[in-house]
Protein backbone atom coordinates (compact mmCIF):
# COMPACT_ATOMS: atom_id res chain seq x y z
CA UNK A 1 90.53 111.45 125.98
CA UNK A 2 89.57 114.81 125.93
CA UNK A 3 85.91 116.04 124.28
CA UNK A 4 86.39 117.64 120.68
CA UNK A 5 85.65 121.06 119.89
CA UNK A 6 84.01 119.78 116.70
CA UNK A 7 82.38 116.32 115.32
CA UNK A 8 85.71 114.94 113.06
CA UNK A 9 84.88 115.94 109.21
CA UNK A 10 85.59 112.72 107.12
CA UNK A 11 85.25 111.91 103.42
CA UNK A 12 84.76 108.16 102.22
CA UNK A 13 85.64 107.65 98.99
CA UNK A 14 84.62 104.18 97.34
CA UNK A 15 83.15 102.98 94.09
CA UNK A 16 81.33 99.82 95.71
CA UNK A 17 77.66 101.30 96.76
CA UNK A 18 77.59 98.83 99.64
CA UNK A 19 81.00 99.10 101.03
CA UNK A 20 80.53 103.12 101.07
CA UNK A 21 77.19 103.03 102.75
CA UNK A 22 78.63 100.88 105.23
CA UNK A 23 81.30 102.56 106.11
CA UNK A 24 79.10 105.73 106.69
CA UNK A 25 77.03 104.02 109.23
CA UNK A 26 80.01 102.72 111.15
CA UNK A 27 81.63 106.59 111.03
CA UNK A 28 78.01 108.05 111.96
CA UNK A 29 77.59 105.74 114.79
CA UNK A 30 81.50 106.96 116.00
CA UNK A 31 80.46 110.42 115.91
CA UNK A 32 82.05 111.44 112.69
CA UNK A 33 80.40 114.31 110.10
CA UNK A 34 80.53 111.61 107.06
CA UNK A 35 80.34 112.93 103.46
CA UNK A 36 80.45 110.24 100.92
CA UNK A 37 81.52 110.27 96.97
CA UNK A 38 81.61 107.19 94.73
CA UNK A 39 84.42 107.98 92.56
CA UNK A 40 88.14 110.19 92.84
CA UNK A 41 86.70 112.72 90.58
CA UNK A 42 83.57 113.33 92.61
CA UNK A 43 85.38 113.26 95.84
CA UNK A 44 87.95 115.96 94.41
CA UNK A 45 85.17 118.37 93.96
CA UNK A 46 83.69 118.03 97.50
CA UNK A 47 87.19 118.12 98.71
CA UNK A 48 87.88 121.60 97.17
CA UNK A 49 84.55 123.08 98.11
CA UNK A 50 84.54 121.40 102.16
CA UNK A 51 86.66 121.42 105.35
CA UNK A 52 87.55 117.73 105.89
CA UNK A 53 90.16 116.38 108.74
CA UNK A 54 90.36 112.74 107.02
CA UNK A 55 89.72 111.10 103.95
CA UNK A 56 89.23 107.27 103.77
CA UNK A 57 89.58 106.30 99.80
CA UNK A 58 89.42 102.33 98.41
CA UNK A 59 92.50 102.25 96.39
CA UNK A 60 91.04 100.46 93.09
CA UNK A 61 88.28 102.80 91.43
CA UNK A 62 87.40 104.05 87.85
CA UNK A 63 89.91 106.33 85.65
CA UNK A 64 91.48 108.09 89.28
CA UNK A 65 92.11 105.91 92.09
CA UNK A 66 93.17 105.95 95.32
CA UNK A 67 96.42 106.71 94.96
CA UNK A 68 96.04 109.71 92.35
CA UNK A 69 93.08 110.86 95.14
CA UNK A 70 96.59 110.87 97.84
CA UNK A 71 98.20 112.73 95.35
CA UNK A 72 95.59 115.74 94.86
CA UNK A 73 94.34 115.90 98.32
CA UNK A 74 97.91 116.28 99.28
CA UNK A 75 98.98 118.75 96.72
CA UNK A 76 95.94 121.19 98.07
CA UNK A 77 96.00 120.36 101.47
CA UNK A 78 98.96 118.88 102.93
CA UNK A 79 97.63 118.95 106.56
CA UNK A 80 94.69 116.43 105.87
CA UNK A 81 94.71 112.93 106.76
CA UNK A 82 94.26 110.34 103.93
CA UNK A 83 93.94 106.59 104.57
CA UNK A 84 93.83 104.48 101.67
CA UNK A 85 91.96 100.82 102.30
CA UNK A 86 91.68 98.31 99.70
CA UNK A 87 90.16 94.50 99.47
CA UNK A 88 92.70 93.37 97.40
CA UNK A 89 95.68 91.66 98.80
């Protein structure tokens, strides 16, 4: 595989404190530039104002989840990635 031209912008997006800070270390350690928000609405206003190639969102949260998160990213930038995880089966 072929060296990047740039460390892999992600945003994690999860309402559990431990599951996000998790997450960032495993990202960090695989060489990603990790920004973290604990809610839809908070990760809506980094998205807007950042660069990101993925975003990795839980799919249960508060009044937005991950699903409505899809939605927006989507509607302003169609090109990103966006993974949706959830713990529920």
């Amino acid at each position: 595989m072929p060296p990047l031209s740039h460390r892999p912008r992600l945003l994690v997006v999860d309402d559990e404190k431990g599951a996000l800070d998790s997450l960032i270390d495993i990202f960090h350690a695989e060489n990603f530039d990790v920004v973290a928000a604990e809610s839809a609405e908070a990760a809506l206003e980094i998205f807007r104002a950042q660069e990101f190639d993925v975003v990795l969102t839980d799919l249960r949260m508060g009044d937005l989840d991950g699903m409505d998160l899809l939605k927006a990213v989507k509607t302003f930038r169609p090109d990103v990635e966006v993974v949706i995880m959830t713990a529920f089966g």
